[in-house]
PDB file of N, CA and C in Angstrom:
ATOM      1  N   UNK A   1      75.713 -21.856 -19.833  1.00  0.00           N
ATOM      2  CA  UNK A   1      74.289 -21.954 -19.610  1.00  0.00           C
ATOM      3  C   UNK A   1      73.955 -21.696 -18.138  1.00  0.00           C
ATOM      4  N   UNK A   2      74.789 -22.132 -17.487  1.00  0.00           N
ATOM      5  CA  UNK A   2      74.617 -22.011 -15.727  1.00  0.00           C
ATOM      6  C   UNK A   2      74.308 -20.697 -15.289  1.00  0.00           C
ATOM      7  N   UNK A   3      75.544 -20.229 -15.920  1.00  0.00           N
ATOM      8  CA  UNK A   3      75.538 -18.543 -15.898  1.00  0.00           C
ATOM      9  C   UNK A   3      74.729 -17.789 -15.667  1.00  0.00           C
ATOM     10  N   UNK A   4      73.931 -17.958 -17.614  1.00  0.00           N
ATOM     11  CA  UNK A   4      73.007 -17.327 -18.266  1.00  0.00           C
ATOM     12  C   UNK A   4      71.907 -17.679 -16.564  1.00  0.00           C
ATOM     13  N   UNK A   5      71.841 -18.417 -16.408  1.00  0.00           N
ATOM     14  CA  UNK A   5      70.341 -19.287 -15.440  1.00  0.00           C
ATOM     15  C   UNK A   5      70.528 -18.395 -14.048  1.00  0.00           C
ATOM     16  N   UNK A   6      71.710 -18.424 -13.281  1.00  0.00           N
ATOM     17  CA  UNK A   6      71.597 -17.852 -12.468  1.00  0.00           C
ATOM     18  C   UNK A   6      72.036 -16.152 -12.418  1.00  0.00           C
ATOM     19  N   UNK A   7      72.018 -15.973 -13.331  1.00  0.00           N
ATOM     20  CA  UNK A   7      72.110 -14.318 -13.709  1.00  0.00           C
ATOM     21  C   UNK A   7      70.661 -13.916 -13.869  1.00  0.00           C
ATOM     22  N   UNK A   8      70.083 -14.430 -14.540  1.00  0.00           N
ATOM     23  CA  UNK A   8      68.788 -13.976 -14.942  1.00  0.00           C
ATOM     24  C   UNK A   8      67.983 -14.654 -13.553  1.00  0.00           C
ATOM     25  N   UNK A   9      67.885 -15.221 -12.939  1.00  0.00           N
ATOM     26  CA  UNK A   9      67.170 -15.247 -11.354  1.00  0.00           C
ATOM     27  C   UNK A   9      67.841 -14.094 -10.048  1.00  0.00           C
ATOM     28  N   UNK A  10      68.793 -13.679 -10.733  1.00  0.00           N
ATOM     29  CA  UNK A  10      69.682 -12.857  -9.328  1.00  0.00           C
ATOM     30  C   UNK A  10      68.675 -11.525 -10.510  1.00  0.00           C
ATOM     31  N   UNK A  11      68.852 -11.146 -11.391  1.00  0.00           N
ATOM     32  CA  UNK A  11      68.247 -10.056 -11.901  1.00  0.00           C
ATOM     33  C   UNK A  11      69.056  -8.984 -12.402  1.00  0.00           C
ATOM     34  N   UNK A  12      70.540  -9.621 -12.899  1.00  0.00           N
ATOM     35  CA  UNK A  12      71.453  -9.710 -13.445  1.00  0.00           C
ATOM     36  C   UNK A  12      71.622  -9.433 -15.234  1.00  0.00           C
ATOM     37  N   UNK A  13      71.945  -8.535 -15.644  1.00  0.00           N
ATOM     38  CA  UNK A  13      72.174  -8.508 -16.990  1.00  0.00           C
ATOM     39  C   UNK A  13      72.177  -9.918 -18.265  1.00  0.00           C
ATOM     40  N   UNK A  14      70.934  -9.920 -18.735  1.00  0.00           N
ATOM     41  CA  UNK A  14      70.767 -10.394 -19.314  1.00  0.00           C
ATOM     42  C   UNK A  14      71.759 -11.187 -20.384  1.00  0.00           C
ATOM     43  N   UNK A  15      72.654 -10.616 -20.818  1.00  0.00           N
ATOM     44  CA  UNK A  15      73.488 -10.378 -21.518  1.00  0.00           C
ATOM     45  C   UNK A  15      75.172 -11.085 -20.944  1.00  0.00           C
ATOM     46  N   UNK A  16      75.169 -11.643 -19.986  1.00  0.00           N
ATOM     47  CA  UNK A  16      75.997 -11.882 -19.284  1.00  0.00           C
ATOM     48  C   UNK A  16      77.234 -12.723 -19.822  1.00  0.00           C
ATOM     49  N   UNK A  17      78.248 -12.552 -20.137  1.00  0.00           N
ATOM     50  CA  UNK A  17      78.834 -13.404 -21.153  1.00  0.00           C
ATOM     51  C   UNK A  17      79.782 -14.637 -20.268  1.00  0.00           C
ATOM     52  N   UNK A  18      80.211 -15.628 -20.977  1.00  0.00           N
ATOM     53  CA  UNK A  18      80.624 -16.366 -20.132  1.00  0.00           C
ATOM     54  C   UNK A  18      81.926 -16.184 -20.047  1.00  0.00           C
ATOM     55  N   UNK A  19      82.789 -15.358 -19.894  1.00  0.00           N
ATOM     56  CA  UNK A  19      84.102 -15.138 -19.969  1.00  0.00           C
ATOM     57  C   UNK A  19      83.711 -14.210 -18.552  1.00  0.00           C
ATOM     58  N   UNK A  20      82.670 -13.307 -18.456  1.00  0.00           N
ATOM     59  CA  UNK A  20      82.815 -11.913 -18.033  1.00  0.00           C
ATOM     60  C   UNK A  20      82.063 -12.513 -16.878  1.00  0.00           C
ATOM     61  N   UNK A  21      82.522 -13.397 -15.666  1.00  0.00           N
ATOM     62  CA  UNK A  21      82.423 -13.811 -14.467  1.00  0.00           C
ATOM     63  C   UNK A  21      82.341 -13.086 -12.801  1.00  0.00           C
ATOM     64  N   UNK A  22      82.871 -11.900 -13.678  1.00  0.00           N
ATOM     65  CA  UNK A  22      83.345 -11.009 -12.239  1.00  0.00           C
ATOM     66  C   UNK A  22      81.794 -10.471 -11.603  1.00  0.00           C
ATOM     67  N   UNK A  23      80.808 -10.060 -12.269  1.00  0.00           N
ATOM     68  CA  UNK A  23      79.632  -9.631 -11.633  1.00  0.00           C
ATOM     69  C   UNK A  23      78.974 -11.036 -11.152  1.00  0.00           C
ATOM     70  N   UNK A  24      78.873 -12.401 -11.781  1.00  0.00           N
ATOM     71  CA  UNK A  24      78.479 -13.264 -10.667  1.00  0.00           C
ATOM     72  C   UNK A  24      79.031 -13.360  -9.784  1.00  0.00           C
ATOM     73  N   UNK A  25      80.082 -13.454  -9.561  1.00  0.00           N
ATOM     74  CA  UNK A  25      80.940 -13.726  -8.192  1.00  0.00           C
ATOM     75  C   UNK A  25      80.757 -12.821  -7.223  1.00  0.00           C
ATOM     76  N   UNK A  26      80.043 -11.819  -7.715  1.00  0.00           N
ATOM     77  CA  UNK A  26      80.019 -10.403  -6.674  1.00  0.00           C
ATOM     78  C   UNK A  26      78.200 -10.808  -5.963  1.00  0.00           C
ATOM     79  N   UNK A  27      77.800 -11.578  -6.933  1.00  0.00           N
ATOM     80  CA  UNK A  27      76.468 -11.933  -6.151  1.00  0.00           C
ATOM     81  C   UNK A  27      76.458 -12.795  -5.368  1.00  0.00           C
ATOM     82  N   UNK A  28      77.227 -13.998  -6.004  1.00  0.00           N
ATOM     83  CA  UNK A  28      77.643 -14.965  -4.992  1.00  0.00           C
ATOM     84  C   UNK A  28      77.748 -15.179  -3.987  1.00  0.00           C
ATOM     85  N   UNK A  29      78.673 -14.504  -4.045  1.00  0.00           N
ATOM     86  CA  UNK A  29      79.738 -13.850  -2.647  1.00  0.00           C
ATOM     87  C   UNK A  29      78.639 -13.240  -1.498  1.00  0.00           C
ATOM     88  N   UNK A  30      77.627 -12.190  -2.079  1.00  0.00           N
ATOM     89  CA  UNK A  30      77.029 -11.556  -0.978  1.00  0.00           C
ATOM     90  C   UNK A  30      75.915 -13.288  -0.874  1.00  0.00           C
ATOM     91  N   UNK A  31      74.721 -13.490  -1.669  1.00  0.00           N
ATOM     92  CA  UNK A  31      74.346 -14.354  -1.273  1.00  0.00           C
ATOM     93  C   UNK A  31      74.761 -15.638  -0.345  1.00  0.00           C
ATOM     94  N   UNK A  32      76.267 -15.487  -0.608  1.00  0.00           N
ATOM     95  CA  UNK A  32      76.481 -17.039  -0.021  1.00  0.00           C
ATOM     96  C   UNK A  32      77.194 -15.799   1.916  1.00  0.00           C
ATOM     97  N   UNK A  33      77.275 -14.712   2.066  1.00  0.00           N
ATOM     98  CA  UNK A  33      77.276 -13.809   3.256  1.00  0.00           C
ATOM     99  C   UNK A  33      76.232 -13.941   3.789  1.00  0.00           C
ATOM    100  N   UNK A  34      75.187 -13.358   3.059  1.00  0.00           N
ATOM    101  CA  UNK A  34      73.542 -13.592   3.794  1.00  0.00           C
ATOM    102  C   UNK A  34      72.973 -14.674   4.082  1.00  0.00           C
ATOM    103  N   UNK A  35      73.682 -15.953   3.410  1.00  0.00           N
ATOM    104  CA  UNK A  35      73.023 -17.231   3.327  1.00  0.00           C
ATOM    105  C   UNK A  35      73.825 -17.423   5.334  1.00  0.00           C
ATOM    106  N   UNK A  36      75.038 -17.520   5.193  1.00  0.00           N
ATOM    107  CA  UNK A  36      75.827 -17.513   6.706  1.00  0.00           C
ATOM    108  C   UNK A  36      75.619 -16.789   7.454  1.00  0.00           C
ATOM    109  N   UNK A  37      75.012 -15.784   7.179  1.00  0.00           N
ATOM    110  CA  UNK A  37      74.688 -15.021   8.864  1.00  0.00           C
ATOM    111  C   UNK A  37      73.341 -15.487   8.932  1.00  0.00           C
ATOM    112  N   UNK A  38      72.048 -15.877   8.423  1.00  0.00           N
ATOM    113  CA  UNK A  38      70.972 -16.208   8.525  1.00  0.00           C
ATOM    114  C   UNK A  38      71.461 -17.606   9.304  1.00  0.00           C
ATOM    115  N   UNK A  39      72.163 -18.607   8.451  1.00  0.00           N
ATOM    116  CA  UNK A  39      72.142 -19.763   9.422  1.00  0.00           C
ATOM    117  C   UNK A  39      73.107 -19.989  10.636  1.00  0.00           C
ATOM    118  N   UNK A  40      73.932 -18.336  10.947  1.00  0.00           N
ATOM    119  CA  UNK A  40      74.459 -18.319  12.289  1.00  0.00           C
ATOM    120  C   UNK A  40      73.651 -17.557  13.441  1.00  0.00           C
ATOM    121  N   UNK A  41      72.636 -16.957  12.902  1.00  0.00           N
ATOM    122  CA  UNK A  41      71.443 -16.994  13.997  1.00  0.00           C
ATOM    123  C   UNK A  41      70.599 -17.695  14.043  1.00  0.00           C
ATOM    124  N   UNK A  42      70.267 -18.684  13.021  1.00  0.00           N
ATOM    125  CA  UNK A  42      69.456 -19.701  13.652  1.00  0.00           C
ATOM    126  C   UNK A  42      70.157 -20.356  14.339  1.00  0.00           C
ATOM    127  N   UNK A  43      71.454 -20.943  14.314  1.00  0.00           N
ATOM    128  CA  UNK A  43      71.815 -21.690  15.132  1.00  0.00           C
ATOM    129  C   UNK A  43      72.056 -20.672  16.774  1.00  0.00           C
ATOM    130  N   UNK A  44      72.301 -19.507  16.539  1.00  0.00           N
ATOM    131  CA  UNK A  44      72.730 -18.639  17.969  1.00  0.00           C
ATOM    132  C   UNK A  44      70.842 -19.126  18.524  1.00  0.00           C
ATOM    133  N   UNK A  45      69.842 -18.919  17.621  1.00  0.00           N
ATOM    134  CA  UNK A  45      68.672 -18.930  18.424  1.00  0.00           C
ATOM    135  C   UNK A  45      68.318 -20.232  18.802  1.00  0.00           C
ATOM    136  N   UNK A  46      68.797 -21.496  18.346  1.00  0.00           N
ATOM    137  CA  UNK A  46      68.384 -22.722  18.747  1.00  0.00           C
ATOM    138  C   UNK A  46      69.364 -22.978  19.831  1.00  0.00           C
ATOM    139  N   UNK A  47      71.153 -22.583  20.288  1.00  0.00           N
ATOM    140  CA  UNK A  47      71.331 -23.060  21.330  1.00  0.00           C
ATOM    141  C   UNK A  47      70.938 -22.056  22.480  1.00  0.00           C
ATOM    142  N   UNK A  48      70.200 -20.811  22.109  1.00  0.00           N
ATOM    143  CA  UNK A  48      70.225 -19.969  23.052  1.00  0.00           C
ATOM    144  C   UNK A  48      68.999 -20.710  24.278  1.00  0.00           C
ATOM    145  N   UNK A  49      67.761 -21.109  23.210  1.00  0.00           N
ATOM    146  CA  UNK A  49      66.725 -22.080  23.491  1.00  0.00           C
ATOM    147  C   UNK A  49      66.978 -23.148  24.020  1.00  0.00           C
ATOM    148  N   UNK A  50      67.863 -24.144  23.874  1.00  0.00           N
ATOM    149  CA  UNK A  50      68.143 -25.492  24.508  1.00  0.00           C
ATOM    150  C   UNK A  50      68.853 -24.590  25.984  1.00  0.00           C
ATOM    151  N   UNK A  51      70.258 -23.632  26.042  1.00  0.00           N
ATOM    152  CA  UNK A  51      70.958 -23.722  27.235  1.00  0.00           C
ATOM    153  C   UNK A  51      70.757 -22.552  28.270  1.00  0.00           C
ATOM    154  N   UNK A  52      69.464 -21.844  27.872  1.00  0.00           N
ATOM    155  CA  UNK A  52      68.373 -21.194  28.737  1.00  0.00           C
ATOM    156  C   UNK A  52      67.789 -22.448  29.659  1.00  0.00           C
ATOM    157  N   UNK A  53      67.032 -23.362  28.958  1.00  0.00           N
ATOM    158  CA  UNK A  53      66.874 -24.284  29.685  1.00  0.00           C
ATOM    159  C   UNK A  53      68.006 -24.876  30.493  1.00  0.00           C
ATOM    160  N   UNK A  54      68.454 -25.496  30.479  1.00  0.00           N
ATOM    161  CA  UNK A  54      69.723 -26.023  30.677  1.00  0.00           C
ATOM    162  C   UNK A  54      70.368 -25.325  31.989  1.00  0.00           C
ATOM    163  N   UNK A  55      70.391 -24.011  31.572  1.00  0.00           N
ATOM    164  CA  UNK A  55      70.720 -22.952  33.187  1.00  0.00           C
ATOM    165  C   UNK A  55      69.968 -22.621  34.092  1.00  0.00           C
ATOM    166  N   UNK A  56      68.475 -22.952  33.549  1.00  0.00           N
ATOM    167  CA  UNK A  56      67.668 -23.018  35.056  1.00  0.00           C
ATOM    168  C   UNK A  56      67.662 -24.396  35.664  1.00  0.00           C
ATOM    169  N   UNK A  57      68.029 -25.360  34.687  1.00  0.00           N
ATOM    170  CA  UNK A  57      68.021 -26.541  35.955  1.00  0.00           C
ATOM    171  C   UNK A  57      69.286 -26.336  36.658  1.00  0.00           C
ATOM    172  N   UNK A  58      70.124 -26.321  36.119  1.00  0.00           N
ATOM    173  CA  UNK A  58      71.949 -26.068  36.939  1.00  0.00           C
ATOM    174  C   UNK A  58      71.421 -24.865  37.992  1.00  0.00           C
ATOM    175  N   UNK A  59      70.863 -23.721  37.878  1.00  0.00           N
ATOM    176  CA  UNK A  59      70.962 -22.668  38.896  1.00  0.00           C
ATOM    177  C   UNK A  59      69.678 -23.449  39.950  1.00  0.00           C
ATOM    178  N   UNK A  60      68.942 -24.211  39.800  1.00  0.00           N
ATOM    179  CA  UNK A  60      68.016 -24.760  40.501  1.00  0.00           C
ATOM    180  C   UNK A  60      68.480 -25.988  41.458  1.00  0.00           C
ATOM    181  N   UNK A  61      69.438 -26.974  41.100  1.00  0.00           N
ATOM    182  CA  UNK A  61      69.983 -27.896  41.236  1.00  0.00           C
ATOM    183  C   UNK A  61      71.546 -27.135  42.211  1.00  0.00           C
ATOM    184  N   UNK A  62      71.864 -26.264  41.936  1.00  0.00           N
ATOM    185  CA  UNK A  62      73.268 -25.474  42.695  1.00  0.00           C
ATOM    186  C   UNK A  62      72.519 -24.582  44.057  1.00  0.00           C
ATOM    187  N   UNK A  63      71.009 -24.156  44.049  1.00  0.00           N
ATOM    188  CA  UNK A  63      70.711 -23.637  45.272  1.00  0.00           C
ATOM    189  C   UNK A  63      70.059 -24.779  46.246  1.00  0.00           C
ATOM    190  N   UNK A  64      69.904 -26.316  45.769  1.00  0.00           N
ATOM    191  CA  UNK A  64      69.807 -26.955  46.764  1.00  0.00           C
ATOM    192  C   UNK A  64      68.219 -27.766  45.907  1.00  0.00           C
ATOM    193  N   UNK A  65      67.576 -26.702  45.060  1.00  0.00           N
ATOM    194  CA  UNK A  65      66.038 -28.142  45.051  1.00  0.00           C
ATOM    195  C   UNK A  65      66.136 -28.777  44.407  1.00  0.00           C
ATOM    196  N   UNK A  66      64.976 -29.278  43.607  1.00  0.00           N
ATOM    197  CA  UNK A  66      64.764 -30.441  42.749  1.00  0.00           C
ATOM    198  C   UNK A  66      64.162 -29.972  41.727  1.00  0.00           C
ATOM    199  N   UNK A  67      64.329 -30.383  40.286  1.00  0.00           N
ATOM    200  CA  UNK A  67      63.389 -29.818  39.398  1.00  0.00           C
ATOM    201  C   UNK A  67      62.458 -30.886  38.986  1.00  0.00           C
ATOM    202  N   UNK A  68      61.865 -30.048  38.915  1.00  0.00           N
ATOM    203  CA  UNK A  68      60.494 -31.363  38.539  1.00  0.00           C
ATOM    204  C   UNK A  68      60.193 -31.136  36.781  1.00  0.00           C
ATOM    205  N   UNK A  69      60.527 -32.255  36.272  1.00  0.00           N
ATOM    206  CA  UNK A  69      60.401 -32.203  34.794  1.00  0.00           C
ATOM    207  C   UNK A  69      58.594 -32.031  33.950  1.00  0.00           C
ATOM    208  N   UNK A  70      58.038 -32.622  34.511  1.00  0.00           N
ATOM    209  CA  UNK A  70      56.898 -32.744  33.994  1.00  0.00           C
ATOM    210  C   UNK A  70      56.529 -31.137  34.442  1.00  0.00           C
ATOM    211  N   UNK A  71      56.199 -30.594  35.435  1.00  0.00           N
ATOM    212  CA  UNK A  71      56.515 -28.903  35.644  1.00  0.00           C
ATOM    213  C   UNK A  71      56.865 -28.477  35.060  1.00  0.00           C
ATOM    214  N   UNK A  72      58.184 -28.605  35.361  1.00  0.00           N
ATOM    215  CA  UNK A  72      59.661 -27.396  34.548  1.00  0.00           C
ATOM    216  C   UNK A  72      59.408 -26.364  35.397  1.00  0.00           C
ATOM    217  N   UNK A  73      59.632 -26.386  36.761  1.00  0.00           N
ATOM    218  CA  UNK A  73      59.876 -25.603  37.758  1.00  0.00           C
ATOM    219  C   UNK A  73      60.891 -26.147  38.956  1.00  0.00           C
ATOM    220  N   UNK A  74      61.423 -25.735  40.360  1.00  0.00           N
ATOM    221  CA  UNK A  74      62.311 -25.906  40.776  1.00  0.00           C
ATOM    222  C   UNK A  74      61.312 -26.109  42.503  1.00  0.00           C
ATOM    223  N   UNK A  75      61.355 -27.195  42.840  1.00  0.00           N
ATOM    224  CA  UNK A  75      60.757 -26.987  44.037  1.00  0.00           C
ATOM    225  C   UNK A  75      62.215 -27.394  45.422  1.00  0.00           C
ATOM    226  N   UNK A  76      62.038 -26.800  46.300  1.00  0.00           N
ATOM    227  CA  UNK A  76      62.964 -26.864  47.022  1.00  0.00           C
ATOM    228  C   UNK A  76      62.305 -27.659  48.318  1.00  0.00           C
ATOM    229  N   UNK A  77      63.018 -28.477  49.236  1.00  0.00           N
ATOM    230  CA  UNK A  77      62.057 -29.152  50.260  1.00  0.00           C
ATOM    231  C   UNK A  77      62.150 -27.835  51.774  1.00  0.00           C
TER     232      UNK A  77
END
């Protein structure tokens, strides 16, 4: 029954028998590919976002100023 369910949502031969497994697995397989590279760029885009930040305070803090948080700029005395 599983089968039948997710064969007919992938758009999969109706007809799909339950012995004859090899064409789900071939969807699977890519879905569960696309499913991992989608959630290895969200994650590449969420730490890219946190340690962007992160490197302007270190490059701000290594030439000598202060960062001012409520800013989020680098003032030097």
């Amino acid at each position: 029954m599983a089968t039948y369910v997710v064969s007919y949502y992938l758009g999969m031969d109706s007809g799909l028998r339950r012995n004859d497994e090899s064409a789900l697995g071939k969807y699977m397989k890519k879905i569960t590919f696309i499913l991992l590279i989608l959630f290895l760029m969200m994650g590449g885009f969420i730490i890219d976002i946190f340690f962007d930040n992160a490197a302007s305070i270190d490059a701000c803090l290594d030439q000598g100023g202060v960062w001012n948080y409520k800013l989020e700029e680098c003032r030097y005395s």
